[in-house]
Every structure is written in structure tokens, then in C-alpha cells.
Protein backbone atom coordinates (compact mmCIF):
# COMPACT_ATOMS: atom_id res chain seq x y z
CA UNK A 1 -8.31 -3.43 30.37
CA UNK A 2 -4.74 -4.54 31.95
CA UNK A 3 -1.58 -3.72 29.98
CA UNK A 4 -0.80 -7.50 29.61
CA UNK A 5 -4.26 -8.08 28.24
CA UNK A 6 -3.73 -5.32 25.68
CA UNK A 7 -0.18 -6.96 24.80
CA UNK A 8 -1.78 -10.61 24.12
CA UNK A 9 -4.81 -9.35 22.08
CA UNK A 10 -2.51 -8.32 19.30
CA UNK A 11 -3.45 -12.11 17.54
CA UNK A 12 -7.27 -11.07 17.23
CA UNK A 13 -8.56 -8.76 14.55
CA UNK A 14 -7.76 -5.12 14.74
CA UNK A 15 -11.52 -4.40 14.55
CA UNK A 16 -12.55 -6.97 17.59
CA UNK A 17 -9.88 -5.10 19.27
CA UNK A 18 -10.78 -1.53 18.78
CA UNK A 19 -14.88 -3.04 19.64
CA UNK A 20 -13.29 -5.03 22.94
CA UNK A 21 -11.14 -1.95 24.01
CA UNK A 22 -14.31 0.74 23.43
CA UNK A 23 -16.50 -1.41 26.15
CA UNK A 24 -14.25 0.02 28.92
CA UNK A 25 -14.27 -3.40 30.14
CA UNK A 26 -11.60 -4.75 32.62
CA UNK A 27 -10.35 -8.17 33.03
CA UNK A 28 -7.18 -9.52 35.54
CA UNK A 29 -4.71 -11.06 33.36
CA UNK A 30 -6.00 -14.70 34.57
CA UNK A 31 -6.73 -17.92 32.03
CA UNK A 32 -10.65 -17.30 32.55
CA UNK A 33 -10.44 -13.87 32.06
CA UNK A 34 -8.62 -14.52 28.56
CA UNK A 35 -11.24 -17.10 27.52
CA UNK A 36 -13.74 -13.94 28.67
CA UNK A 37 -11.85 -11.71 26.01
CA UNK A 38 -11.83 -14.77 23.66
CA UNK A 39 -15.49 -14.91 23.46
CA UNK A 40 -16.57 -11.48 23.98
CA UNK A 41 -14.09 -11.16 20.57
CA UNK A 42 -14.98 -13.79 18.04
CA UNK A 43 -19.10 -12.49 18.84
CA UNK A 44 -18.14 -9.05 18.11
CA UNK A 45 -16.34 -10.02 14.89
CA UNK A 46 -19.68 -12.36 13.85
CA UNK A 47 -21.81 -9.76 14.16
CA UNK A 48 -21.21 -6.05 14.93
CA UNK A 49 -17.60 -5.59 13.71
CA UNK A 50 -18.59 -6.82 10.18
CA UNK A 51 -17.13 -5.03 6.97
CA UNK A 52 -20.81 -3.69 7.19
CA UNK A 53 -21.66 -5.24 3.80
CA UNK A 54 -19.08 -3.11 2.04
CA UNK A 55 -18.60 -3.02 -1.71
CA UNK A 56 -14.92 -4.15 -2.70
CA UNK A 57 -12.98 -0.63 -4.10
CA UNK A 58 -12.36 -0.42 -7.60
CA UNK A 59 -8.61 1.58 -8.40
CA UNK A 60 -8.38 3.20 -11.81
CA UNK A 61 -5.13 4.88 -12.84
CA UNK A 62 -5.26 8.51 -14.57
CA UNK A 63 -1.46 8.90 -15.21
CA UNK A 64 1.90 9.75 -13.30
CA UNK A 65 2.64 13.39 -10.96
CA UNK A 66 4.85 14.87 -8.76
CA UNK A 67 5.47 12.64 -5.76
CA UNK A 68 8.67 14.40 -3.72
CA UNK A 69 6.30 15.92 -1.45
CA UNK A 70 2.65 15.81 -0.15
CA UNK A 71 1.08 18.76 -2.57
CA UNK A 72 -1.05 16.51 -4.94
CA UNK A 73 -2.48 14.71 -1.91
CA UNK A 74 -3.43 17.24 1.01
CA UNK A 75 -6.56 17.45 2.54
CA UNK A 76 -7.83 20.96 1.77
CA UNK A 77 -7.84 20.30 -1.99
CA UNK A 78 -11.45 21.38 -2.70
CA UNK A 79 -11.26 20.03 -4.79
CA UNK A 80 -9.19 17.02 -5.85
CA UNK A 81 -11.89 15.70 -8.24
CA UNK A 82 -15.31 16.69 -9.30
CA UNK A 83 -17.94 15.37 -11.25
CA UNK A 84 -20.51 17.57 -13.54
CA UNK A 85 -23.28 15.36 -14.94
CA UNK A 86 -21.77 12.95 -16.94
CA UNK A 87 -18.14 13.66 -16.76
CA UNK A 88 -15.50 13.41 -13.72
CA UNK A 89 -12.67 16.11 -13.33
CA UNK A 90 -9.18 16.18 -11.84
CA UNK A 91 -5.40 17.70 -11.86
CA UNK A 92 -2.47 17.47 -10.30
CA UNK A 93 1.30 18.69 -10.88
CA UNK A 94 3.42 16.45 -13.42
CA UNK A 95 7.06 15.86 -12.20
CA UNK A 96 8.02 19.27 -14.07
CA UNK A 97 5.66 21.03 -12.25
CA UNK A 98 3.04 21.92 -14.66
CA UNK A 99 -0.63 22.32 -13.83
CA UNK A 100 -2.24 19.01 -15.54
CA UNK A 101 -6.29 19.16 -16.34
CA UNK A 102 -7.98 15.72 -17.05
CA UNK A 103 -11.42 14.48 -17.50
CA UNK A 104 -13.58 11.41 -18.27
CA UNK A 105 -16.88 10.03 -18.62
CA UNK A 106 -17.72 8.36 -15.74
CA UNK A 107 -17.65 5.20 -15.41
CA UNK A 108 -15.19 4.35 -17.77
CA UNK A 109 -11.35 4.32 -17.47
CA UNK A 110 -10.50 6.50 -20.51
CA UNK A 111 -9.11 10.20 -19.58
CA UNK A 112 -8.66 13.04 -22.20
CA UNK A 113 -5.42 14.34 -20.20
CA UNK A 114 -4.20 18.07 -20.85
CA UNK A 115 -1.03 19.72 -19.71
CA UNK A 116 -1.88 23.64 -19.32
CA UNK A 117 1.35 26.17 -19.63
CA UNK A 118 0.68 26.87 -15.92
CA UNK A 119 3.46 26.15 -13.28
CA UNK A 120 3.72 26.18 -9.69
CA UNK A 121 6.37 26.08 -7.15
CA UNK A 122 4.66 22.29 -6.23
CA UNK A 123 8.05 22.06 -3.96
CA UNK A 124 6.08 24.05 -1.28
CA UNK A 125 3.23 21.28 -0.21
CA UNK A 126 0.95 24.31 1.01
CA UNK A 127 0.98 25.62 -3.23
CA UNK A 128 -2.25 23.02 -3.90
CA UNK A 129 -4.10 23.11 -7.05
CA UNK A 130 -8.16 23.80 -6.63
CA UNK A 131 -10.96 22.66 -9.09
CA UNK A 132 -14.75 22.75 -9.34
CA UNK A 133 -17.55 23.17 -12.20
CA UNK A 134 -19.99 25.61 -12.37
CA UNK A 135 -23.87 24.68 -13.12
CA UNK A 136 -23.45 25.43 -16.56
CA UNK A 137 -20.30 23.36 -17.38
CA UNK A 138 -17.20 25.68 -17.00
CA UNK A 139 -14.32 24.47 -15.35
CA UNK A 140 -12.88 26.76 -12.58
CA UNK A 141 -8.96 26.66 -11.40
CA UNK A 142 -6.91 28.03 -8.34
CA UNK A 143 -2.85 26.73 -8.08
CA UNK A 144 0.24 27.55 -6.38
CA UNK A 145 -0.88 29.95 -3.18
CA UNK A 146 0.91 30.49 -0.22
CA UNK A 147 1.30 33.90 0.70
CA UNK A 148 1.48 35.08 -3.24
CA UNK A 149 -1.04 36.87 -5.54
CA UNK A 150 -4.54 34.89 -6.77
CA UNK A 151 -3.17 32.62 -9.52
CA UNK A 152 -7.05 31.75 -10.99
CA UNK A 153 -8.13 30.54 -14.54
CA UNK A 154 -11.48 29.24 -15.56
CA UNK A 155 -12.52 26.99 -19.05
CA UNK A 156 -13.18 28.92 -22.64
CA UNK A 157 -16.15 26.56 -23.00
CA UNK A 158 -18.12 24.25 -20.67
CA UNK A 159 -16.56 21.29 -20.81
CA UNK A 160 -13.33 22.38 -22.08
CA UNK A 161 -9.68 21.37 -20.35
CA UNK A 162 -8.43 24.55 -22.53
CA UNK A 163 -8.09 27.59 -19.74
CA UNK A 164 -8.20 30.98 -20.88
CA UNK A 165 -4.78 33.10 -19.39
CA UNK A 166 -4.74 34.18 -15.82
CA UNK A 167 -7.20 36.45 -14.85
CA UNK A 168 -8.23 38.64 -11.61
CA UNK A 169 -11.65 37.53 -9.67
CA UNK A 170 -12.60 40.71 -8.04
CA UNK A 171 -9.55 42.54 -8.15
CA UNK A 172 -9.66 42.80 -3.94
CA UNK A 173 -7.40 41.00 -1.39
CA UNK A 174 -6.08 39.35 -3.57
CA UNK A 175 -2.28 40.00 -2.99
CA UNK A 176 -1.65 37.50 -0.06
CA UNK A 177 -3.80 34.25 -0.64
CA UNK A 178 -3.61 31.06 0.65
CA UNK A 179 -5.76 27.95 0.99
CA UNK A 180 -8.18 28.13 -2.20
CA UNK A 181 -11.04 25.99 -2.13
CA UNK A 182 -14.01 26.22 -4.25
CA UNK A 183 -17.72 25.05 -3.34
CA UNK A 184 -20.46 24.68 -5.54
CA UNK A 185 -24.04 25.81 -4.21
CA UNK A 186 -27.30 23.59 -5.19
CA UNK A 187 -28.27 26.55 -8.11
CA UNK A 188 -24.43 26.10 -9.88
CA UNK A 189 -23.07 29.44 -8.49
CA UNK A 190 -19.41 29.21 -6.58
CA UNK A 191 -18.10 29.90 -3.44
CA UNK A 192 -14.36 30.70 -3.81
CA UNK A 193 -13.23 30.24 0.21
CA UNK A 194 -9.12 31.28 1.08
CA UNK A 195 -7.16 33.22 3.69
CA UNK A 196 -5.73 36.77 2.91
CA UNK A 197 -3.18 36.98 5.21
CA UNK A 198 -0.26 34.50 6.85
CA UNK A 199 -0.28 32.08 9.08
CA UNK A 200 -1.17 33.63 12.80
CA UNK A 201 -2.68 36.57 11.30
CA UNK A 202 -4.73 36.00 8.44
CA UNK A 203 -8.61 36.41 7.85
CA UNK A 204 -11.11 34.37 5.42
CA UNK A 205 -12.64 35.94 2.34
CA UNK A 206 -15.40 35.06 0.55
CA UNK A 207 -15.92 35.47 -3.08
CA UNK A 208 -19.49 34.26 -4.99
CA UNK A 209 -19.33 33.79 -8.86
CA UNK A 210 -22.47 34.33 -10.96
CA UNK A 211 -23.41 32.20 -14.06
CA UNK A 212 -25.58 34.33 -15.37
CA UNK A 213 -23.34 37.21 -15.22
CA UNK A 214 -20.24 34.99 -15.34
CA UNK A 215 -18.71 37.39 -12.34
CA UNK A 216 -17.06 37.10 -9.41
CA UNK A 217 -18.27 39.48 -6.31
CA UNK A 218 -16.70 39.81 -2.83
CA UNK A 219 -19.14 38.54 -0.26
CA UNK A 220 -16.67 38.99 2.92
CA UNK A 221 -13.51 40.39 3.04
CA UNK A 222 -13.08 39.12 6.21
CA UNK A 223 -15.98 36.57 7.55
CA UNK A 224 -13.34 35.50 10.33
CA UNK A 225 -11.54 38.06 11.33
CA UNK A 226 -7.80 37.00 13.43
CA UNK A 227 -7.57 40.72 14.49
CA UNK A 228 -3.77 40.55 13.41
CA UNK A 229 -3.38 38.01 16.31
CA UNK A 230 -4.12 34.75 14.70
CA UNK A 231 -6.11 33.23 12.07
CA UNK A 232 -8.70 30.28 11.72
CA UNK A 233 -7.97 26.95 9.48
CA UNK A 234 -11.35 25.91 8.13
CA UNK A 235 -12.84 23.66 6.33
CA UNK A 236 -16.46 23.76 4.76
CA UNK A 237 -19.58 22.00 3.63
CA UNK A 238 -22.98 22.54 1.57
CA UNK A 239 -25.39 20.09 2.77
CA UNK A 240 -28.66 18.95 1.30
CA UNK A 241 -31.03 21.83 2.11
CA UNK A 242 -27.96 24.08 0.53
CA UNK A 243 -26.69 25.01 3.87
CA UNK A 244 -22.95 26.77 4.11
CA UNK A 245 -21.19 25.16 7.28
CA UNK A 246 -17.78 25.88 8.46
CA UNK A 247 -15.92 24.88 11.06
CA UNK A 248 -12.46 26.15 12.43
CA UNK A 249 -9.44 25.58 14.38
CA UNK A 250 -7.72 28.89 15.59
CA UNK A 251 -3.62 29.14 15.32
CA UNK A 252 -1.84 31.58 18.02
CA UNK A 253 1.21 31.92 15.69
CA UNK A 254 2.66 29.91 12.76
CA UNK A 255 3.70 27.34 15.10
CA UNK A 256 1.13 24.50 14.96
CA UNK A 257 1.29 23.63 18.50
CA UNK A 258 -1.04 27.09 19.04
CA UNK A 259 -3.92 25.83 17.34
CA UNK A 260 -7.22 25.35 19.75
CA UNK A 261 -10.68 25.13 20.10
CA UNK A 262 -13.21 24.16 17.47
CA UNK A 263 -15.44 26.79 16.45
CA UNK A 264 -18.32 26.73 14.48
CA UNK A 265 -20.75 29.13 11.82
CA UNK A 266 -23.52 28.09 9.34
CA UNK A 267 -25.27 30.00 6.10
CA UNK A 268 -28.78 29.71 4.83
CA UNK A 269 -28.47 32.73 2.84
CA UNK A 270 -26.00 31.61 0.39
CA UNK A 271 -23.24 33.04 2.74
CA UNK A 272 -24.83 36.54 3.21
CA UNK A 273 -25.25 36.51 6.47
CA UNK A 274 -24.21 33.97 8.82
CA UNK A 275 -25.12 32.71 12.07
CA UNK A 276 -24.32 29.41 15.25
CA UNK A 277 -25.50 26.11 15.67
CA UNK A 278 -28.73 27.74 18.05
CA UNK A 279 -29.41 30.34 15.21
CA UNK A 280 -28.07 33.36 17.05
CA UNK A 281 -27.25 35.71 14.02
CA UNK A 282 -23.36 36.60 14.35
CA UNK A 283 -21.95 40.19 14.28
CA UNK A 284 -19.34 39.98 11.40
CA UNK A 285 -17.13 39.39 11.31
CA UNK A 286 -16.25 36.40 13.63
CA UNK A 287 -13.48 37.07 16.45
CA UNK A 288 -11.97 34.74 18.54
CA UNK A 289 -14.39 36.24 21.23
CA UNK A 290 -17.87 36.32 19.43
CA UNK A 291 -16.90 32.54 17.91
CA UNK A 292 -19.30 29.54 19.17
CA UNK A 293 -17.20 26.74 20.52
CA UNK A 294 -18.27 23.56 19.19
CA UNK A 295 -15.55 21.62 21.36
CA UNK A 296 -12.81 23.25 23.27
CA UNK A 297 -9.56 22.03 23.01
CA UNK A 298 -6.23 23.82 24.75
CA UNK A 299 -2.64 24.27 23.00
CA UNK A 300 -0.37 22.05 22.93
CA UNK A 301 -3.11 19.29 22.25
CA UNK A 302 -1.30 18.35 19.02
CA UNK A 303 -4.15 19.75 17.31
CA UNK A 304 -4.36 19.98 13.38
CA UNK A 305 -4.97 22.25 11.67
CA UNK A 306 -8.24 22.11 9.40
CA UNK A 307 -10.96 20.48 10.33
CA UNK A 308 -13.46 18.24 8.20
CA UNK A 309 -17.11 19.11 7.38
CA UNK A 310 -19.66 17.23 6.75
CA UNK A 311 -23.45 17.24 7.75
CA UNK A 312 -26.82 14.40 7.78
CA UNK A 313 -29.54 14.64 5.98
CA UNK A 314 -31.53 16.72 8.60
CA UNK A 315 -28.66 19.52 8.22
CA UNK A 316 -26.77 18.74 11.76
CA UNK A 317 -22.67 19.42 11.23
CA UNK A 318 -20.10 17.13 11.15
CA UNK A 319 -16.66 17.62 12.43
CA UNK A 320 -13.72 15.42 12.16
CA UNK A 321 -10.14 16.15 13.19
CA UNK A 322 -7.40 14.64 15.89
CA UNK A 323 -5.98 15.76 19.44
CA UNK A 324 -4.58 14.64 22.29
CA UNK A 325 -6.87 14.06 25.72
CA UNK A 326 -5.64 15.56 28.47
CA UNK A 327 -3.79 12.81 30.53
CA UNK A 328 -2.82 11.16 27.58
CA UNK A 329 0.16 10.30 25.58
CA UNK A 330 -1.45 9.70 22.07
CA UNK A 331 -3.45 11.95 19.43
CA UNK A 332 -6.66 10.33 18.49
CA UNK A 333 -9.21 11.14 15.87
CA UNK A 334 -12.58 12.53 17.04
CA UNK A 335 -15.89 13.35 15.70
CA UNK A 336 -17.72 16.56 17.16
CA UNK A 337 -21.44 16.71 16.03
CA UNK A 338 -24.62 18.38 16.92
CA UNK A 339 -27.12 16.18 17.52
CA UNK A 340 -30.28 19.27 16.86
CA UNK A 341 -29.90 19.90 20.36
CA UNK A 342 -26.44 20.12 21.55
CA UNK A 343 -22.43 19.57 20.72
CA UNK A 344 -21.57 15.57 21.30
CA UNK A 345 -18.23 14.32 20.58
CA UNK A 346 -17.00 10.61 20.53
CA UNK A 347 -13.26 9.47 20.31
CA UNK A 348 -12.40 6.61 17.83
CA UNK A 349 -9.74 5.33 20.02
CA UNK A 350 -8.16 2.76 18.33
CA UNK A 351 -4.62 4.62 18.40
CA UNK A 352 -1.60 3.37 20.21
CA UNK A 353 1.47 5.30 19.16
CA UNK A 354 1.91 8.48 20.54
CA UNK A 355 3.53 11.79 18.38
CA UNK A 356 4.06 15.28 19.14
CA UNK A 357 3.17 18.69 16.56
CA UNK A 358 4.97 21.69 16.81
CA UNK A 359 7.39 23.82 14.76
CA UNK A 360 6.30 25.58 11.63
CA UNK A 361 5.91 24.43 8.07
CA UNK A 362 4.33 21.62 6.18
CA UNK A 363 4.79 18.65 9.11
CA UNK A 364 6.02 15.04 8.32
CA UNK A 365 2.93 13.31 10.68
CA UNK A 366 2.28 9.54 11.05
CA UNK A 367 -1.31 10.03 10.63
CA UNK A 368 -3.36 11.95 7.93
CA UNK A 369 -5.83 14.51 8.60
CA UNK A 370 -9.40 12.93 7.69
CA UNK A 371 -12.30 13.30 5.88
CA UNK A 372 -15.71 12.88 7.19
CA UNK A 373 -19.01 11.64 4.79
CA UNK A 374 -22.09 11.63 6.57
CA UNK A 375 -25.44 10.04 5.22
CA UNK A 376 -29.26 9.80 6.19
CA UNK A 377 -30.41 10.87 9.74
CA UNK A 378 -31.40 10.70 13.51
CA UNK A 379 -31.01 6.98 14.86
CA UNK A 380 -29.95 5.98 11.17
CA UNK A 381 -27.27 8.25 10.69
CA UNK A 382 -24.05 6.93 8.46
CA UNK A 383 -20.28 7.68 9.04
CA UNK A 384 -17.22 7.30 7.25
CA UNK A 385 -14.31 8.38 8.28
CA UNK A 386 -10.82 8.55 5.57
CA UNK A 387 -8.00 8.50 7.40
CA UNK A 388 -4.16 7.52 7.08
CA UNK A 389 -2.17 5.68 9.85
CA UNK A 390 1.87 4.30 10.06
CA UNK A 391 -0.30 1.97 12.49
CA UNK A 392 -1.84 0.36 9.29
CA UNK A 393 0.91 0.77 6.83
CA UNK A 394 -0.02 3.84 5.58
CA UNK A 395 -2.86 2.83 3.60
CA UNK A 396 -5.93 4.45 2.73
CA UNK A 397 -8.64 3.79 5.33
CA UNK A 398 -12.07 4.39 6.46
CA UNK A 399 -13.52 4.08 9.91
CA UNK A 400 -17.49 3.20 9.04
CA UNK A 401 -20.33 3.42 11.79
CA UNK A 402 -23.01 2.18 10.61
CA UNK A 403 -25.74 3.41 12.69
CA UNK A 404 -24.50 6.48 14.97
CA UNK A 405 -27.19 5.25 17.55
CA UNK A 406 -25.24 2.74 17.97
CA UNK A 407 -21.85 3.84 17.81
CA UNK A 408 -19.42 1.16 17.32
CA UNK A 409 -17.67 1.17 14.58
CA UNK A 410 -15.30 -1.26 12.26
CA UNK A 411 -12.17 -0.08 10.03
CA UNK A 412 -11.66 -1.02 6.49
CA UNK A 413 -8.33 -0.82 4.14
CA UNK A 414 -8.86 0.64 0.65
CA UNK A 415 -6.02 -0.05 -0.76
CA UNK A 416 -3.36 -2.34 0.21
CA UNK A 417 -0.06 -0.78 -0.73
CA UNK A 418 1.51 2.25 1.68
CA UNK A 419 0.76 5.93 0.57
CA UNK A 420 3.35 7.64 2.09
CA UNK A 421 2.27 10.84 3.27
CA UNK A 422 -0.85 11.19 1.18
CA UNK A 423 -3.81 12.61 2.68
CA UNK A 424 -7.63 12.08 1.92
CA UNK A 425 -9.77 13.82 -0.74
CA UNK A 426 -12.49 13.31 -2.78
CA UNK A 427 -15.27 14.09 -5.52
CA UNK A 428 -17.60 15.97 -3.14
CA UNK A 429 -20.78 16.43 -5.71
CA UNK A 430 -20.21 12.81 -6.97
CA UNK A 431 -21.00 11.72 -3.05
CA UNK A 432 -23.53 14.05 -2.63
CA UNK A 433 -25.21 13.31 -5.84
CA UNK A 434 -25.06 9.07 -5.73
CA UNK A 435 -23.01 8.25 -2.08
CA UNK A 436 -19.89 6.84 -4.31
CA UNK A 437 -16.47 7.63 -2.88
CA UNK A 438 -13.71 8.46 -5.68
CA UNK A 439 -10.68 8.96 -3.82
CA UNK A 440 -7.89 11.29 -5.28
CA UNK A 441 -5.21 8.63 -4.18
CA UNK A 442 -0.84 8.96 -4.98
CA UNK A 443 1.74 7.84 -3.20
CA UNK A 444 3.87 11.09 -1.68
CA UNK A 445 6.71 11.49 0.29
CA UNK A 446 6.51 14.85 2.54
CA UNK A 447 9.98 16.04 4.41
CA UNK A 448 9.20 17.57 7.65
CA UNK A 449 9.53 21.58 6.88
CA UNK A 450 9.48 22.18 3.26
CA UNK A 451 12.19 19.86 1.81
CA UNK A 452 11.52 17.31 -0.88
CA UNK A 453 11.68 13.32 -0.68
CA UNK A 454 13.54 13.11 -4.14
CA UNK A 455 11.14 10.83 -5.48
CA UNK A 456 10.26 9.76 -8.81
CA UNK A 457 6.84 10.53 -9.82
CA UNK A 458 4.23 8.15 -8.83
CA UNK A 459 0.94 7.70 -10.40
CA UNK A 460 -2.24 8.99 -9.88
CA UNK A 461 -5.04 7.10 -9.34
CA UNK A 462 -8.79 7.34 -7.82
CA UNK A 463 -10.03 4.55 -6.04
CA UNK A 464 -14.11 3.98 -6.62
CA UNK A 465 -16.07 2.47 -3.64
CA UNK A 466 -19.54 2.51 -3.03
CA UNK A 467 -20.32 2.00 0.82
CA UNK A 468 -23.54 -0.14 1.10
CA UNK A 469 -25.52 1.55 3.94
């Protein structure tokens, strides 16, 4: 396509666009060429770039939280919300700082709100707050980690929003902890995923609760190991067949521009043993040099850090996460996947402003790292990806392909007022369980570094949609 026929497409849809511009079709800036466009355009809004029979979202308001920076709304909150039969989870900080529990039943819009006496320093937007329920009802808590000892807390009773005081898990590496995240396996036991260690040298421990015993045991004390050179930014996923996946970035040194490559490592054992996408059983634990390479990528890519999991229905991983092509200007969101037979990645290319990551901290960063939900399998395979763009006002989005076969794809706003800096997450089991995305949604305002936006607390809200594919 010619610049000027970029320039004078702007008074089509955005989705016609993004379908015209993915055809890698050229046309001279000429009157029949236009009336080429023109058509091609108007048929690929009447038929493939549809809102693919979408239900309309449905936004439900839990209460107000701490809005001067992004910590309520980053994407490796695992997690932000959670459902446990009947009744639907979440917390957040209040504008004091406090560790606030709530629950409902779902469906409805009434939540039984409880402010704990736990604090964290929410100024830091890396100090996240981490939630999940165990098969037999008890609600599990991480908050306020970066670099500092295990601050972890779990219900008296199943069902409760009373904690009990702070207690240890395992009583091992637990001095330095960052990045909790909690996953739930298909027979109610936890994982309990962080890093032990800082940025550009940590590793990533493993800890697996009980509910019979009601204990916590250390799996891994190091599953990937950064050899005191770097460390891995992960993100994880239990699929249907009760699968572990992971996938990683690597980071050099605290400075984000050094993160590379995507790397990849799956569990059938319930994270015993692990081993790559060909089932070659890995020496533990992973280094930089024993690590499968889903997708390489070089520094200074503008690379994220932490990647998005997600896997079909036949078990194949997911990946979603941005970078920058080589010969280009502009950072654009990709999905890596395995296909059963090898790694395929396609770029959603719908991106026209071009930005630049480095430095170290908590980044201010026109775009939001996604999330990526994956349903059924082979030729019908399902995507959605939740994003955040300045390009779209800073809304909450979703790229959807409906058939991956087939892989064009249409965008979709969720909500219509800007979110600021917010970032995706949602209620992982409540997606597994009945494909309905609740999305943990606030308006935040994240300083580049660690400073704070001074804003007034905003509400918290979750937004229920129901994709209908």
C-alpha cells in the first residue's frame, strides 16, 4: 500500500483498515485504484470484519481504589478476580493503601466488601496484590512484593473474606520475592509461582499447597535458573487436560531494553518434572542455554516483559506479547503458537505510532501488555486478544479471530471511556469453566519510574462479556 493511500483511508472503519492493510495489497494513488480500496473495504466490513456476533459487555461497579499509579491494574495479577462455584472474588488497594477483600454471588451486582488491616507500599506499581481459591473454598492472598519478604495470608474458613495474620509458606526463599501469582490445578491444589531474586538476576520458585494437608511444599527452588546473570519474566497457564505451560522473556539487566527471546516449558506432572514443546524432558533447572526458543527476538526490540499464556483445547500454547520487527519503527503485538507440529507466529499489525522501552522501573507505555484467551481447536480455533492502545483512546479492547484457519481478525472496544494506564486481567477459572470474560477494569495513572499521578481514587469495576464463538 502507498503512503498517500494509507493517509486517505483514515474515513473507513478501523477494522476494514487493519483487514485492507493485512492483504499486502498495493495500489498507485490513482481515482480507480481508490474506488479498488473502496470496494475491497465496504465487502470486508459486510462480511469478514464483522463484530463476529459479539455479546454487548455488561460493566458492574464493586467500589472505589487507589488510582495514582498502575498497581490495581497490571497484567501479572494472577489473579485479579476469581470465581469458586457460585461466588466471584476480588481486591484491590483503597486510596489509604489497605488490602481490600470482596466477594459476590455471581451474577448479581451485590458485593460483601471487607477492608483487611493489611497495607502495602501500593506507591510502587510492581507491590500487586494476588488471589485464588483452593478446591475446598479457602481464599489464598499474596500483596506488596518487590524485592521484600513473602507477605501471604489465606481465609479462616472457606468462603470467608476474614484472613488469619501473616504467615510463612515453606519457610524457604522467601526473603527476596517478587511477582506472586497463584494457579489453581484441575484437583483444587495451588501453584504459588514468583521470582526470588531482582531484576537481572533472579530465579523462579515453585511452591504446591495441599488441601488435604492444608501445606505448602517447595517444588523448585529454582525451575529457571538466571545463573546470577539475568532472570526470566513469565507468565503461566493450566489448560484443559491440566497441563502447566510457561512461557518467558529473558532480561540482561534491570534495564528493559535487555529483554529477548521467547522461551518456552510445559508440565504434565503437576510441575514435577518439566519438559519442551517436542517432549524432550529438561535438565533443571532451565538456563538461558538449555531453554527452547519458541520465537527469537534480539535486544533492543522494545520487548516486554511478561508474556501471556494461554492454550486450545488440544493443549497447543499460546503466547501473546509486543516487539518491534527488525526494519521497523513501531512495536506491534504478536501471537507465537504451536500448531502440534511447530512454532508459528502472526503479527496483528494494525499499529501506527512508534515508541521506544528502555530505562528501569515501572514504564509509562502507550500500549498495555495483553492477555490472550484461546478456545476449541485445529481449523476452529478461537482468539481474543485484551489489549490497551493511546491509538484507541485508551480503552479496553480485544482483537477477536474467529477461526485461526483463517486468520483475519476484527477489533472491538469494551468500554468506551479512557483507562489510563490500566492493563488487562481477568477471572481465569470463570473463562475456563463457562468462556465469560470478567475484566478487572480501573482507571490508573502510572508516572514513568515509580512516581505517582496524584489522582483521586477511581472506581473499580469488572466488565462481563460473553464472546459468542
Amino acid at each position: 500500500m502507498s503512503k498517500n493511500s494509507k493517509a486517505d483511508f483514515n474515513g473507513l472503519s478501523h477494522c476494514a483498515t487493519v483487514m485492507y492493510r493485512s492483504s499486502y495489497m498495493t495500489y498507485k494513488y490513482t481515482f480507480q485504484g481508490w474506488l479498488t480500496v473502496a470496494v475491497l473495504s465496504a465487502t470486508l466490513m459486510a462480511t469478514s470484519c464483522t463484530t463476529s456476533r459479539l455479546s454487548e459487555p455488561n460493566t458492574i461497579t464493586v467500589a472505589d481504589g487507589w488510582a495514582n499509579n498502575s498497581v490495581n491494574a497490571v497484567v501479572f495479577r494472577k489473579n485479579s478476580l476469581v470465581t469458586h462455584q457460585d461466588t466471584q472474588y476480588t481486591a484491590w488497594y483503597d486510596e489509604n493503601q489497605h488490602v481490600v477483600l470482596a466477594k459476590r454471588k455471581s451474577g448479581t451486582d451485590n458485593w460483601e466488601i471487607q477492608k483487611t488491616n493489611f497495607k502495602g507500599n501500593a506507591a510502587d506499581a510492581h507491590n500487586t496484590i494476588s488471589i485464588m481459591v483452593d478446591g475446598d473454598g479457602y481464599l489464598h492472598l499474596s500483596w506488596d512484593h518487590h524485592n521484600n519478604q513473602l507477605n501471604y495470608a489465606r481465609s479462616v474458613s472457606p468462603g470467608s473474606l476474614q484472613m488469619t495474620n501473616k504467615i510463612p509458606m515453606t519457610g524457604q526463599n522467601e526473603r527476596v520475592v517478587s511477582y506472586p501469582e497463584f494457579y489453581r490445578l484441575q484437583n483444587g491444589n495451588l501453584m504459588f509461582f514468583y521470582r526470588d531474586g531482582g531484576s537481572g538476576q533472579g530465579n523462579m520458585v515453585i511452591n504446591s499447597y495441599d488441601t488435604n494437608t492444608r501445606q505448602w511444599t517447595q517444588l523448585h527452588s529454582s525451575l529457571i535458573d538466571g545463573e546470577g546473570q539475568r532472570n526470566a519474566y513469565w507468565q503461566a497457564h493450566i489448560d484443559q487436560q491440566g497441563t502447566i505451560h510457561v512461557s518467558w522473556v529473558w532480561r540482561e539487566s534491570p534495564n528493559v531494553a535487555s529483554n529477548h527471546d521467547l522461551s518456552y516449558a510445559r508440565s504434565t506432572d503437576g510441575g514435577k518434572t518439566w519438559e519442551k514443546s517436542t517432549g524432550e524432558k529438561y535438565t533443571l533447572p532451565i538456563t538461558e542455554a538449555t531453554a527452547e526458543k519458541a520465537w527469537e527476538i534480539p535486544q533492543n526490540s522494545e520487548l516486554i516483559n511478561q508474556t501471556s499464556m494461554g492454550a486450545d483445547a488440544e493443549g497447543n500454547p499460546f503466547v501473546a506479547t509486543y516487539w518491534r520487527e527488525a526494519g521497523s519503527e513501531i512495536p506491534q503485538y504478536h501471537l507465537v503458537y504451536h500448531n502440534g507440529k511447530t512454532w508459528q507466529s502472526l503479527q496483528l499489525d494494525f499499529r501506527t505510532t512508534p515508541f521506544s522501552l528502555s530505562g528501569v522501573g515501572t514504564k509509562r507505555i502507550p500500549i498495555a501488555r495483553p492477555q490472550v484467551l484461546v478456545k476449541n481447536a485445529g481449523a476452529n480455533t478461537s482468539v481474543l486478544m485484551l489489549f490497551r492502545d493511546e491509538e484507541r483512546g485508551n480503552k479496553a479492547s480485544a482483537v477477536v479471530i474467529n477461526k485461526l484457519s483463517d486468520p483475519k481478525w476484527s477489533i472491538v472496544d469494551l468500554t468506551q471511556e479512557s483507562l489510563g494506564s490500566w492493563e488487562p486481567t481477568y477471572d481465569t477459572e470463570l473463562w475456563k469453566e463457562k468462556g465469560i470474560l470478567n475484566l478487572f477494569v480501573q482507571k490508573v495513572e502510572q508516572v514513568d519510574g515509580e512516581g505517582q499521578a496524584n489522582m483521586p481514587h477511581q472506581p473499580i469495576k469488572v466488565v462481563e462479556w460473553k464472546p459468542d464463538f
